[in-house]
Protein backbone atom coordinates (compact mmCIF):
# COMPACT_ATOMS: atom_id res chain seq x y z
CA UNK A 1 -55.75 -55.42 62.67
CA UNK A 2 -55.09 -54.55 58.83
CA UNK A 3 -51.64 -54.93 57.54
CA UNK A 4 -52.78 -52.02 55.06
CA UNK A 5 -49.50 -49.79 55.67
CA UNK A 6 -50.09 -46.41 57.26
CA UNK A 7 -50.73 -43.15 54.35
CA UNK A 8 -47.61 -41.63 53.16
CA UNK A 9 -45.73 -39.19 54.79
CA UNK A 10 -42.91 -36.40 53.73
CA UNK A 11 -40.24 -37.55 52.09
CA UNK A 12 -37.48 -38.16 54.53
CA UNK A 13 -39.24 -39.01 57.38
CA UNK A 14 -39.14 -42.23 58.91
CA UNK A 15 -41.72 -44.42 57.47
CA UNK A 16 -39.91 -44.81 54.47
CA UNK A 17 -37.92 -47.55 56.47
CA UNK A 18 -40.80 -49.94 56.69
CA UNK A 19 -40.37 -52.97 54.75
CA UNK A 20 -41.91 -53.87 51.75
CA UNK A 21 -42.95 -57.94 51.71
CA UNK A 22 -42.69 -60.53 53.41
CA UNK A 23 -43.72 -61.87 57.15
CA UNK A 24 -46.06 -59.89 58.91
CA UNK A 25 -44.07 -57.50 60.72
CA UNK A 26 -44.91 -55.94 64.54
CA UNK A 27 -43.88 -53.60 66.54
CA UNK A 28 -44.50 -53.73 70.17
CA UNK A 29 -44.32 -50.53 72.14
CA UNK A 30 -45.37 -48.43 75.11
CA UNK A 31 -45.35 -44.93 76.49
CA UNK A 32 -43.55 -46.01 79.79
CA UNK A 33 -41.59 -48.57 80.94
CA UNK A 34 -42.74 -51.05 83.55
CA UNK A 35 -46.07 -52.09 81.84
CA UNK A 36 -45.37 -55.37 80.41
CA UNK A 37 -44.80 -54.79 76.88
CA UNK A 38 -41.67 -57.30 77.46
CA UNK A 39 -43.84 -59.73 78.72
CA UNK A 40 -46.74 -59.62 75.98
CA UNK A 41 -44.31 -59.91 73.40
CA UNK A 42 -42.92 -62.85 74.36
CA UNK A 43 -46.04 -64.70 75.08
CA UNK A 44 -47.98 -63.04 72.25
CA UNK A 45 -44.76 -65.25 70.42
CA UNK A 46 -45.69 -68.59 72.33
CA UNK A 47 -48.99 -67.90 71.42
CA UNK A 48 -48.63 -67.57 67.60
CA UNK A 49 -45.88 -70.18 67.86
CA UNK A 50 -48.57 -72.62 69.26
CA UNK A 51 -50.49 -71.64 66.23
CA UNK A 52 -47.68 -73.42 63.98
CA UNK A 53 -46.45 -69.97 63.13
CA UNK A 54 -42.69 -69.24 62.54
CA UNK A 55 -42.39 -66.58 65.00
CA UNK A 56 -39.45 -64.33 65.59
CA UNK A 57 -38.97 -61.89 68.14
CA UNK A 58 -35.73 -59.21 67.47
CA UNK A 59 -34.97 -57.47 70.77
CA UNK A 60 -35.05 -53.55 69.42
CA UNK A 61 -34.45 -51.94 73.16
CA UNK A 62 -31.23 -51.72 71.76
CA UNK A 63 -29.98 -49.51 74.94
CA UNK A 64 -32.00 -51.63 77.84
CA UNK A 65 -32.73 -54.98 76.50
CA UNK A 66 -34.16 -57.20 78.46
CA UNK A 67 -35.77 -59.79 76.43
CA UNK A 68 -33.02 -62.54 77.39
CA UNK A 69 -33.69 -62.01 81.34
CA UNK A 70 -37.89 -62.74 80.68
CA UNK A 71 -36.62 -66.06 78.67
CA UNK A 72 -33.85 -66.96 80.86
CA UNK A 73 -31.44 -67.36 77.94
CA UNK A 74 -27.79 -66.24 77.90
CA UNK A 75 -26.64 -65.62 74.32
CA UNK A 76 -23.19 -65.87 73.30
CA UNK A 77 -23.66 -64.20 70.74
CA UNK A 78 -26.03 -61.16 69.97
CA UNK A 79 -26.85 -58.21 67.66
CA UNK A 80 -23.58 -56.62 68.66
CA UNK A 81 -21.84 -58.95 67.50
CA UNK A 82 -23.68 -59.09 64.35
CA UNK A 83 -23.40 -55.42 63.65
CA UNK A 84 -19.53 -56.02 64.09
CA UNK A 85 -19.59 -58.95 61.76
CA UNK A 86 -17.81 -61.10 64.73
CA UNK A 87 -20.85 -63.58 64.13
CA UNK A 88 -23.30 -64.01 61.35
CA UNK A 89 -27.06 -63.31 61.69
CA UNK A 90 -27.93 -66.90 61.75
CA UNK A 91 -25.51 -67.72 64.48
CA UNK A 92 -27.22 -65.01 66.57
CA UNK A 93 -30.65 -65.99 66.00
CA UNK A 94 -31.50 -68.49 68.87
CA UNK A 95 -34.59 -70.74 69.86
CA UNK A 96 -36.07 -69.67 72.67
CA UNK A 97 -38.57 -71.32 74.64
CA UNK A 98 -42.57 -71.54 73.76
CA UNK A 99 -41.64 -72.40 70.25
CA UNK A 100 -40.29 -69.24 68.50
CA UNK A 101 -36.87 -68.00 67.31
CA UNK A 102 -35.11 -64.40 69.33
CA UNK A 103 -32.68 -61.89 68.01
CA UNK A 104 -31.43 -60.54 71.30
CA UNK A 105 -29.84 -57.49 72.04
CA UNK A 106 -28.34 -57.34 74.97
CA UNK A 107 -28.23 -55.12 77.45
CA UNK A 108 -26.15 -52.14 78.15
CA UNK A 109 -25.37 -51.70 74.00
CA UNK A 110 -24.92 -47.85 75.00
CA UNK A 111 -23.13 -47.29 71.54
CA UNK A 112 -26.67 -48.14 70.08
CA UNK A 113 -28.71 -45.95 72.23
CA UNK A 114 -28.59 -43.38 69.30
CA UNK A 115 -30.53 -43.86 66.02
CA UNK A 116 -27.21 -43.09 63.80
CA UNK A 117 -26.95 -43.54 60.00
CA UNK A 118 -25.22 -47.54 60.81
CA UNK A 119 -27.46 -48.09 63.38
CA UNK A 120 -30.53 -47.42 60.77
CA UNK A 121 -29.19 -49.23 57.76
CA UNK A 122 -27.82 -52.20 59.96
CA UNK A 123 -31.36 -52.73 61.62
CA UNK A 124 -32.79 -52.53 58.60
CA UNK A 125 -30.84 -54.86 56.80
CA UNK A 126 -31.14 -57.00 59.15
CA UNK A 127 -35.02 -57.39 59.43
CA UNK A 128 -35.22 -57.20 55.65
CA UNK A 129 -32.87 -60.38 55.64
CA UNK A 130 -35.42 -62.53 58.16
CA UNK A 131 -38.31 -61.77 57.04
CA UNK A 132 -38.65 -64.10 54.23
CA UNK A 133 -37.62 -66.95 56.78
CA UNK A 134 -40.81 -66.22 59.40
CA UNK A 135 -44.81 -65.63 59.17
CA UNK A 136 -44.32 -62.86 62.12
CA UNK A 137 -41.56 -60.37 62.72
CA UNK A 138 -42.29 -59.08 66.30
CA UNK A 139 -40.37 -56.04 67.06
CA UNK A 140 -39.60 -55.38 70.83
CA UNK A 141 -38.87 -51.66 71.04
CA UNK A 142 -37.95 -49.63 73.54
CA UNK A 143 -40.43 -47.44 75.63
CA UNK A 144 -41.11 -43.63 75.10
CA UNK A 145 -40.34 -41.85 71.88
CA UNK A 146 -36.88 -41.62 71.60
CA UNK A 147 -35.66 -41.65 67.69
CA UNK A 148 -34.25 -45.71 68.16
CA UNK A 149 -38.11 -46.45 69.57
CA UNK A 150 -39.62 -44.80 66.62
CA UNK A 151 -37.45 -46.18 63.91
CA UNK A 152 -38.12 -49.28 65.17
CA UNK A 153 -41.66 -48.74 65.00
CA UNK A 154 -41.26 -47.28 61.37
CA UNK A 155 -40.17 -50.87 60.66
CA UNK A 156 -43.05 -52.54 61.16
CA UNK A 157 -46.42 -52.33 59.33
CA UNK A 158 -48.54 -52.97 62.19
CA UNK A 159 -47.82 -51.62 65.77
CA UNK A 160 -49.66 -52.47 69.20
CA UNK A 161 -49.07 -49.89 72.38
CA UNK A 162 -48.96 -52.02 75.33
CA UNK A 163 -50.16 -49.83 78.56
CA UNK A 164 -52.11 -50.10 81.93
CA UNK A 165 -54.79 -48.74 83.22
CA UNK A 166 -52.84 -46.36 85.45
CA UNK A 167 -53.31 -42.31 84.69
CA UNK A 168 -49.26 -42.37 83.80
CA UNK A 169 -49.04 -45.33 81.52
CA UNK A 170 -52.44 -43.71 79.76
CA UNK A 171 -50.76 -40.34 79.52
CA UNK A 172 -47.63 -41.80 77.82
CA UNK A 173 -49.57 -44.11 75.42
CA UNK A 174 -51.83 -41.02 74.27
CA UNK A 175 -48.22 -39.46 73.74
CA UNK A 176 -46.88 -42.06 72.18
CA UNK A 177 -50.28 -42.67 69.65
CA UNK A 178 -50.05 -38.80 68.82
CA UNK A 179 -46.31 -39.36 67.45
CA UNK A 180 -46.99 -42.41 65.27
CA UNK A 181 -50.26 -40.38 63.85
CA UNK A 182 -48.36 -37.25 63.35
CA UNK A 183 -45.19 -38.06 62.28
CA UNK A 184 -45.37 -41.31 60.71
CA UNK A 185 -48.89 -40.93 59.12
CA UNK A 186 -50.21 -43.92 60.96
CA UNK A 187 -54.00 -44.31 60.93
CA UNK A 188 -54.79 -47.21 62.57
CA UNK A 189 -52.98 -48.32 65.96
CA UNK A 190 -53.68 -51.19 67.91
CA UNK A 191 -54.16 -51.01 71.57
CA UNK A 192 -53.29 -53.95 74.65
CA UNK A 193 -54.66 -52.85 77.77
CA UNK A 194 -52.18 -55.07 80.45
CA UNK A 195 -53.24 -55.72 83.90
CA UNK A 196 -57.37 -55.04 83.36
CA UNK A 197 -58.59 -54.96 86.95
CA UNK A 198 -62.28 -55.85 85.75
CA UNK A 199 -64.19 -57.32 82.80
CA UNK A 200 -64.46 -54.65 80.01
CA UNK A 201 -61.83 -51.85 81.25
CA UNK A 202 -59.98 -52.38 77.97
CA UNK A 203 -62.98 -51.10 75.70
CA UNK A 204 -63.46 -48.06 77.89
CA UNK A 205 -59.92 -47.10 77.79
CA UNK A 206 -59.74 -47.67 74.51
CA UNK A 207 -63.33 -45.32 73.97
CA UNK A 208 -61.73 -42.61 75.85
CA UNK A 209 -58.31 -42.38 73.89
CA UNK A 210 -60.05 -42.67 70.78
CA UNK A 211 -61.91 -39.60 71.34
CA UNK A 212 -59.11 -37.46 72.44
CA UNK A 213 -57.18 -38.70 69.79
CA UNK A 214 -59.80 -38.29 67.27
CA UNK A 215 -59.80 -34.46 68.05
CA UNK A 216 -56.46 -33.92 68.13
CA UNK A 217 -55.62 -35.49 64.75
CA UNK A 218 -58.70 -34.04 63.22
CA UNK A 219 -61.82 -34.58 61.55
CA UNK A 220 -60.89 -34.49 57.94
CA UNK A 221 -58.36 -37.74 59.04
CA UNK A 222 -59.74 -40.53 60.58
CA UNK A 223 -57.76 -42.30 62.97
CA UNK A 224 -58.51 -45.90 64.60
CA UNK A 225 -57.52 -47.05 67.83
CA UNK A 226 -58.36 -51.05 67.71
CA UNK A 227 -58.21 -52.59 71.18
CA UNK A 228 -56.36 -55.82 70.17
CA UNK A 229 -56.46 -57.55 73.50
CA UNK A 230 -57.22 -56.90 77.27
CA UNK A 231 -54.90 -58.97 79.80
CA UNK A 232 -56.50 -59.30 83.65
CA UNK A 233 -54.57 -58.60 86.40
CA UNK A 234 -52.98 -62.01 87.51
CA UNK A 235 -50.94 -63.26 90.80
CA UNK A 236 -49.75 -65.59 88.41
CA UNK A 237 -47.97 -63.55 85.73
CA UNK A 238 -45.69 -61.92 88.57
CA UNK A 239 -44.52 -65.67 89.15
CA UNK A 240 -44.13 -66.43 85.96
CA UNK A 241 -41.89 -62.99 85.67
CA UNK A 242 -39.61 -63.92 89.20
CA UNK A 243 -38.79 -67.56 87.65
CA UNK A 244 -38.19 -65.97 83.99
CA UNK A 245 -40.65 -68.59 82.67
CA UNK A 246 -43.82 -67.87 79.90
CA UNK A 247 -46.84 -67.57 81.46
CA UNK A 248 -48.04 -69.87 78.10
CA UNK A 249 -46.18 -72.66 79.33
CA UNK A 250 -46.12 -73.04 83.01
CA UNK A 251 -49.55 -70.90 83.43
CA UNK A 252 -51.45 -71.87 80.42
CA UNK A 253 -54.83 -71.77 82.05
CA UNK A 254 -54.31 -68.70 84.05
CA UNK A 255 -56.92 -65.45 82.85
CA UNK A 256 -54.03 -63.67 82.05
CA UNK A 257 -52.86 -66.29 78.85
CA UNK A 258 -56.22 -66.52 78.28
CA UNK A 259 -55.74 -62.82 77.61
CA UNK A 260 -52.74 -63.59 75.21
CA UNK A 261 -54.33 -66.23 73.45
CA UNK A 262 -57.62 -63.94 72.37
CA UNK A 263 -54.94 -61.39 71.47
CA UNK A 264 -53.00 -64.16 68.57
CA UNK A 265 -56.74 -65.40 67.89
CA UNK A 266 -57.24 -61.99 66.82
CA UNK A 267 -53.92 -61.02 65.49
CA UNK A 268 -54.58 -64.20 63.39
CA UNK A 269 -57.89 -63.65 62.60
């Protein structure tokens, strides 16, 4: 994927939040919930971490985190309380297991659920302030398009839409991929097709949205959607999920890590 950012936009408008140097920052989203995009962030983080990257991963569902439950980890202290100044932003940022450092959330931040003018500047301040200490930024956003999800996007230079093959998680990501193009002036997306139910599914997914897409945003502007990785369906990632362990570390040789690992290969690459 090309850390070129995306063309510029109107003035205003909420690429002109992205940072400017640095790590290599990523956002991680989806059109629904439910399709793992919790779960391929944090092992997409083991797996870059187990490249002898300094990994990150800030926890951006600001209003339905969830990042802590997938580790097993129970912060004292979170973004809350660095927003309120009751900690400082290395006192919040914790190692987590697989390697990498978190920035969590927590859940039910309901005051945070709304992309206000603090909000903004504070989670921007506050990604502009790691990102000299880490190679990757990875950006856990919420699902959907609500204005939090797609500031948190704006953030990043690179973005991958996790979905599944399901007709509803499709739907959403096309919905999702229209938004970025349209009102963030992103030409290039990356695409992780999660729970692949047989060899090659990813590539014809990814074939089919790139033709809708490509007619929707136009001839005259090219748009790219890159499949970036293709996990199998895997009894072993739901056990991995019920005992809040990575999949990396208790099911390294499973299809489904293999799946993660060809995704960092490539991120790498």
């Amino acid at each position: 994927m090309s850390t070129t950012p995306a063309a510029p936009v109107p003035a205003g408008s909420l690429p002109s939040a992205r940072p400017r140097a640095g790590a290599r920052t990523l956002a991680v989203t989806s059109g629904k919930g439910g399709v793992g995009k919790t779960f391929v962030t944090a092992n997409l983080a083991a797996a870059l971490a187990a490249q002898g990257q300094r990994v990150l991963v800030l926890d951006a569902d600001l209003g339905l985190a969830n990042l802590d439950v997938v580790l097993n980890l129970h912060p004292k202290l979170t973004l809350h309380d660095v927003f309120t100044d009751k900690a400082t932003l290395e006192q919040a940022i914790l190692p987590a297991p697989g390697g990498f450092s978190v920035l969590l959330a927590g859940s039910g931040m309901v005051e945070y659920s709304r992309l206000t003018p603090e909000v903004r500047d504070k989670l921007l301040d506050i990604v502009e302030q790691v990102k000299p200490r880490f190679d990757w930024v990875l950006l856990d956003t919420g699902a959907g398009i609500s204005d939090v999800v797609l500031f948190a996007v704006a953030m990043a230079h690179d973005v991958l839409v996790v979905a599944t093959p399901e007709p509803t998680s499709l739907t959403d990501a096309y919905a999702t991929i229209k938004v970025l193009a349209t009102q963030q002036g992103r030409r290039q997306v990356g695409l992780v097709v999660n729970q692949a139910g047989r060899p090659g599914e990813g590539k014809l997914i990814c074939g089919q949205l790139q033709q809708v897409l490509q007619r929707f945003v136009g001839a005259g502007q090219p748009f790219k959607l890159e499949l970036q990785g293709e996990v199998k369906v895997d009894a072993t990632v739901r056990q991995a999920v019920l005992k809040r362990q990575l999949l990396l570390d208790h099911y390294p040789g499973s299809d489904a890590a293999q799946g993660i690992k060809a995704l960092a290969a490539k991120l790498l690459a």
